[in-house]
N, C-alpha and C. Protein backbone atom coordinates (compact mmCIF):
# COMPACT_ATOMS: atom_id res chain seq x y z
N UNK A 1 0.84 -1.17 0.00
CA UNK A 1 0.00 0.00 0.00
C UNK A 1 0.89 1.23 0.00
N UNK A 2 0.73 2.10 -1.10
CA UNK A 2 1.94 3.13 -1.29
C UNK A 2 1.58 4.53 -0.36
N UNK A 3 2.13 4.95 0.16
CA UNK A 3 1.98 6.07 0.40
C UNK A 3 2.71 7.37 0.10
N UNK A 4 1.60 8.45 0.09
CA UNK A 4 2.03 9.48 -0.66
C UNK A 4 2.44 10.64 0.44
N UNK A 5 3.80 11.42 -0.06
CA UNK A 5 4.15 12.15 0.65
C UNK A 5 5.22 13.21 -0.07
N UNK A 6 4.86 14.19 0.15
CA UNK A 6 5.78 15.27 -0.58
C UNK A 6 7.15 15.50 0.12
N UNK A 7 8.32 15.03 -0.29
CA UNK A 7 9.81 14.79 0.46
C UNK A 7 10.29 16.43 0.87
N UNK A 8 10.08 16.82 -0.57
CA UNK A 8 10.69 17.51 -0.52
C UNK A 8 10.04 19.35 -0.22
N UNK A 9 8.46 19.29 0.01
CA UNK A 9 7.71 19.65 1.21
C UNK A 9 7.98 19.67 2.29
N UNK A 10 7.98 18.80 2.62
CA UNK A 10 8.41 18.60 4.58
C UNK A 10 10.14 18.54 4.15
N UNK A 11 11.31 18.56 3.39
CA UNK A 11 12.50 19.15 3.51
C UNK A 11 12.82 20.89 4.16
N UNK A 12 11.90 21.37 2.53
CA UNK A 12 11.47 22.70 2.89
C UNK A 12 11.14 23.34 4.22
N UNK A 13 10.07 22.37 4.83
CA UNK A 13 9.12 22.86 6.62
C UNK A 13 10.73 22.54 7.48
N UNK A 14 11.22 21.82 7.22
CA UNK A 14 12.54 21.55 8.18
C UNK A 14 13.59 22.20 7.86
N UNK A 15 13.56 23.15 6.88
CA UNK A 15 14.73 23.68 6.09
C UNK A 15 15.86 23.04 5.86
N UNK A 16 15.83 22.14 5.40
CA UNK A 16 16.98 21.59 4.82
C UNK A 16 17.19 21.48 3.14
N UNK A 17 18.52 21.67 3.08
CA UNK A 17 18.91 21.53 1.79
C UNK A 17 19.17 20.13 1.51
N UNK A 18 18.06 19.59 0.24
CA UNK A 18 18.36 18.28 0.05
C UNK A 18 18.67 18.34 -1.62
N UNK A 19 19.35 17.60 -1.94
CA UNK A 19 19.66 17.44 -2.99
C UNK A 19 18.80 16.27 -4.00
N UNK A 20 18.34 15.86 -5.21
CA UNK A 20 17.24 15.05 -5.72
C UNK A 20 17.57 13.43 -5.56
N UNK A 21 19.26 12.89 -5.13
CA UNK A 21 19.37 12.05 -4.65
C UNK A 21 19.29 11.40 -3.28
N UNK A 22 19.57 12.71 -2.24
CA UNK A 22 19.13 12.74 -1.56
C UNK A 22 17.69 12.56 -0.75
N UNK A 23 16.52 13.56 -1.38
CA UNK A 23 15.10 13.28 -1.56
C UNK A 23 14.82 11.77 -2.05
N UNK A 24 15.26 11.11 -2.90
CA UNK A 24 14.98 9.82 -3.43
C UNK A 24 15.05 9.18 -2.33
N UNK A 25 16.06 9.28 -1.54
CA UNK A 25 16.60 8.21 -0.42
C UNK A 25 15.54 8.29 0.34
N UNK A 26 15.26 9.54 0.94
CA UNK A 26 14.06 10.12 1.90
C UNK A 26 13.07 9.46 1.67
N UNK A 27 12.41 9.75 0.41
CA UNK A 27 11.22 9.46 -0.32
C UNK A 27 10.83 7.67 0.04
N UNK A 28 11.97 7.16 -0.13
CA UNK A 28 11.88 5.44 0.03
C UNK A 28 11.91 5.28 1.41
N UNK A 29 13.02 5.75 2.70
CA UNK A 29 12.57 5.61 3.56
C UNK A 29 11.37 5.61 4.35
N UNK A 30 11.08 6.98 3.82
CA UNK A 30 9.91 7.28 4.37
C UNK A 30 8.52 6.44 4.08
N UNK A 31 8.47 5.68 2.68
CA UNK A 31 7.47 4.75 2.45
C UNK A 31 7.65 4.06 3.37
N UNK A 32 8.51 3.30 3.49
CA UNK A 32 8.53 1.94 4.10
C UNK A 32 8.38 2.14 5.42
N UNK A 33 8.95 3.15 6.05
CA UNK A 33 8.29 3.63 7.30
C UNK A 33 6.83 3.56 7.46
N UNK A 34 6.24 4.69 7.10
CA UNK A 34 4.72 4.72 6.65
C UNK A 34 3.84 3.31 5.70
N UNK A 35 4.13 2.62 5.47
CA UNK A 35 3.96 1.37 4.88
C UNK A 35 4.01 0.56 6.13
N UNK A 36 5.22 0.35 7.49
CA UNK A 36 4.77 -0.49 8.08
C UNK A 36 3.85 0.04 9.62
N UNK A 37 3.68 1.38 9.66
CA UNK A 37 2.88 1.75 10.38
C UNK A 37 1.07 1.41 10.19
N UNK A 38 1.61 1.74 8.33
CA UNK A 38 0.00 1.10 8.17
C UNK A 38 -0.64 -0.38 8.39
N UNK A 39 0.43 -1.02 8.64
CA UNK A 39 0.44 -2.40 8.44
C UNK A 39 0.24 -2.61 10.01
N UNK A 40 0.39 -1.52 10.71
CA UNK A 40 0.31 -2.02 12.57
C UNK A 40 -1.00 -1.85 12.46
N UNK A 41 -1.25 -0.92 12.01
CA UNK A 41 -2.91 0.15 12.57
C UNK A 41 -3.68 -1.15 11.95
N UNK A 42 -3.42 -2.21 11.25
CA UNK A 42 -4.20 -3.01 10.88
C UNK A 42 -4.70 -4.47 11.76
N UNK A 43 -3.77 -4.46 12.85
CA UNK A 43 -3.60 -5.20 13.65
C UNK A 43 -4.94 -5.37 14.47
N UNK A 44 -5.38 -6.72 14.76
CA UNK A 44 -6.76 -6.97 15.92
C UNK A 44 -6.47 -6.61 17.07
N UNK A 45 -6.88 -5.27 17.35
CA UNK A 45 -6.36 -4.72 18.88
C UNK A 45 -8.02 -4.76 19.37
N UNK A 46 -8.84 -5.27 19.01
CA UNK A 46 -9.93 -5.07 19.89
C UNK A 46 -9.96 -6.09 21.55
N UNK A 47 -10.07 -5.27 22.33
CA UNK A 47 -9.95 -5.83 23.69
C UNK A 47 -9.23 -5.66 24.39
N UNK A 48 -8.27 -5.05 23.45
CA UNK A 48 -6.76 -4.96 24.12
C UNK A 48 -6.56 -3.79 25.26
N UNK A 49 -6.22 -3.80 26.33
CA UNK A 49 -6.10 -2.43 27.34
C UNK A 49 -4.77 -1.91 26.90
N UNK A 50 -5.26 -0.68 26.57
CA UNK A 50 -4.11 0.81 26.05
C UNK A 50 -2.74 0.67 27.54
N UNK A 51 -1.69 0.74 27.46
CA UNK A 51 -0.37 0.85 27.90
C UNK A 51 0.31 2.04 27.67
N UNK A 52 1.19 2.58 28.76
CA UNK A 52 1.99 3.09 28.28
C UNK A 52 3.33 2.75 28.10
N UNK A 53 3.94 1.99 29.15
CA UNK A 53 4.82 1.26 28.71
C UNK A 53 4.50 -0.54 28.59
N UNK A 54 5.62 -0.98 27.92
CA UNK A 54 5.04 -2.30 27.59
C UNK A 54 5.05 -3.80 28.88
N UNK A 55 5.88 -3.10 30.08
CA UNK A 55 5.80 -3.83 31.04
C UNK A 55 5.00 -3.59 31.82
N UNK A 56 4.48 -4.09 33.34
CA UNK A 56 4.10 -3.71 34.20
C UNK A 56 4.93 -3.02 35.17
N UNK A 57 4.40 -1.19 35.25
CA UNK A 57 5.71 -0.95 36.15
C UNK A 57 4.71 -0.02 37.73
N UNK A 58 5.15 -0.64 38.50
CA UNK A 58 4.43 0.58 39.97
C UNK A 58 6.05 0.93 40.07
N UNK A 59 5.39 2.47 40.96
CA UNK A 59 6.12 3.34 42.15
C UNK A 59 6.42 2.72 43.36
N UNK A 60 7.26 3.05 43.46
CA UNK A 60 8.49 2.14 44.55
C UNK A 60 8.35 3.59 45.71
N UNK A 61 7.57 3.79 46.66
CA UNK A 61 7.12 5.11 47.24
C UNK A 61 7.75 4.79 48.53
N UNK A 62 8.39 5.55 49.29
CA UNK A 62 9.32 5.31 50.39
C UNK A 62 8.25 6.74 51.72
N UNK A 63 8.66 6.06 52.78
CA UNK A 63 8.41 7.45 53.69
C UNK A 63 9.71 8.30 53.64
N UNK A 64 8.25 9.96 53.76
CA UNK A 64 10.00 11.14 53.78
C UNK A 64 10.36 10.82 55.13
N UNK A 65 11.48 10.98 54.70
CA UNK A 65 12.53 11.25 56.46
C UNK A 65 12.99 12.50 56.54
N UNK A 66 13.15 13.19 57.61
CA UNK A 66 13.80 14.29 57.57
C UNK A 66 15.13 14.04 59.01
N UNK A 67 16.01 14.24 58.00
CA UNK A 67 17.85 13.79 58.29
C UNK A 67 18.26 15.68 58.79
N UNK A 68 19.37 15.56 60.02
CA UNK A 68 19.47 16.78 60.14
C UNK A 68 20.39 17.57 59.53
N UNK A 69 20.65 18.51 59.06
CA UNK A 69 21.11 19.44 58.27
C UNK A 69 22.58 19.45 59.00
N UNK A 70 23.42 19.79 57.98
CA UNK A 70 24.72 20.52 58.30
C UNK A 70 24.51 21.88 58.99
N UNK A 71 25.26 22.33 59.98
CA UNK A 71 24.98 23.12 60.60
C UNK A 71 25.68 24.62 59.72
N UNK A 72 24.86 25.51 59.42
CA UNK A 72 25.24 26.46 58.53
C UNK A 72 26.60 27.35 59.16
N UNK A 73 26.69 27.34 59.81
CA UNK A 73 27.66 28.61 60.41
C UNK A 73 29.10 27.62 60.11
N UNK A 74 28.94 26.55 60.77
CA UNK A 74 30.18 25.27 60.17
C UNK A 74 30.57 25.14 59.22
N UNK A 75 29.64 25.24 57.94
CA UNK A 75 29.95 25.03 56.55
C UNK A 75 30.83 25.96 56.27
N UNK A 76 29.85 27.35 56.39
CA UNK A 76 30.14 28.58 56.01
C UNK A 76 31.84 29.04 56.30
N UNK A 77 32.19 28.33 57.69
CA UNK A 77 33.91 28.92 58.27
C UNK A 77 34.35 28.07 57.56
N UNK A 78 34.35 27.18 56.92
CA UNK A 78 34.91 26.24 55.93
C UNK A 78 35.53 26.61 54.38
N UNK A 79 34.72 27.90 54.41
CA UNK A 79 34.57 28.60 53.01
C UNK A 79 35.90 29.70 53.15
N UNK A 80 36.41 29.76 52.08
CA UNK A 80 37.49 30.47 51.73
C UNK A 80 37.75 31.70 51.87
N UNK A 81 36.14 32.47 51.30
CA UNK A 81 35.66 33.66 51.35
C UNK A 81 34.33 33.34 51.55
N UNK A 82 33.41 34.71 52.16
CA UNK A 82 31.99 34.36 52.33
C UNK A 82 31.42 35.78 52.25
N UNK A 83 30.33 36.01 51.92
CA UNK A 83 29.62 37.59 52.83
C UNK A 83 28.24 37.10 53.38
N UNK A 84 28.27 37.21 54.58
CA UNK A 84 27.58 36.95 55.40
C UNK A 84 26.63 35.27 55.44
N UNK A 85 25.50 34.87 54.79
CA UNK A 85 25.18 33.53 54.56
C UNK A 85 25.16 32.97 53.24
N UNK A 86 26.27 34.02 52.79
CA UNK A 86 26.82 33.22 51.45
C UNK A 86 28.23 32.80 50.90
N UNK A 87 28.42 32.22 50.04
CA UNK A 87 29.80 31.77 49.56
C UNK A 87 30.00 32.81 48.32
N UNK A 88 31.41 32.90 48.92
CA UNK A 88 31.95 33.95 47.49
C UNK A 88 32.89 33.39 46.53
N UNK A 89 32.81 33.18 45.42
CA UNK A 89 33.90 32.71 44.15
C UNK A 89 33.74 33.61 43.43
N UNK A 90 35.09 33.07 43.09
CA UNK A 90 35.79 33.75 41.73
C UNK A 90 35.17 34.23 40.62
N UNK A 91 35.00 35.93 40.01
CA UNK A 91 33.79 35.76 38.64
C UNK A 91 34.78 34.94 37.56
N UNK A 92 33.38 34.55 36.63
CA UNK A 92 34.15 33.40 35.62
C UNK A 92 33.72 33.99 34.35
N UNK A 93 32.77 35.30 34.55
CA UNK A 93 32.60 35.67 33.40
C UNK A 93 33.06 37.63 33.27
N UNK A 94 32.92 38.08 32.09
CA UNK A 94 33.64 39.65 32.45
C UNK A 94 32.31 40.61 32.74
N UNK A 95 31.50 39.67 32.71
CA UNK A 95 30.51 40.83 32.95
C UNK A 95 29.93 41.24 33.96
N UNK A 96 29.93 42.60 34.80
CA UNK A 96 30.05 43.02 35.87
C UNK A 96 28.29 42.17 36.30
């Protein structure tokens, strides 16, 4: 079952420069692509329940914990340079 498709249409929408050997190549891929999609949609899916993936997958759901924090003032004397509850580095770019 052939299907019809303008190559070098949708080249154009994508802007690309294709050349007419190029397009040829396209042109055939693209059948046979579209050729075996049509050939799925033909498939006896009646009954079948819609998926999104093809396994069975659940959420693996944990309780939050709340772990205690590094103590900020500790971190902070750790730091090289600081101004006040922040860290100061080096600029990496020239713009003020």
């Amino acid at each position: 079952m052939p299907v019809d498709i303008d190559i070098a249409k949708v080249a154009r929408l994508a802007r690309l420069a294709l050349n007419d050997e190029e397009l040829a190549g396209y042109r055939q891929q693209c059948e046979v692509i579209l050729e075996h999609a049509a050939l799925v949609q033909t498939l006896p899916t009646e009954g079948v329940t819609p998926t999104s993936h093809p396994l069975p997958r659940t959420n693996a759901f944990r309780e939050d914990v709340i772990t205690e924090c590094l103590d900020r003032e500790e971190v902070l004397a750790q730091a090289p340079e600081r101004d006040g509850d922040y860290f100061l580095v080096p600029r990496i770019l020239d713009e003020p």
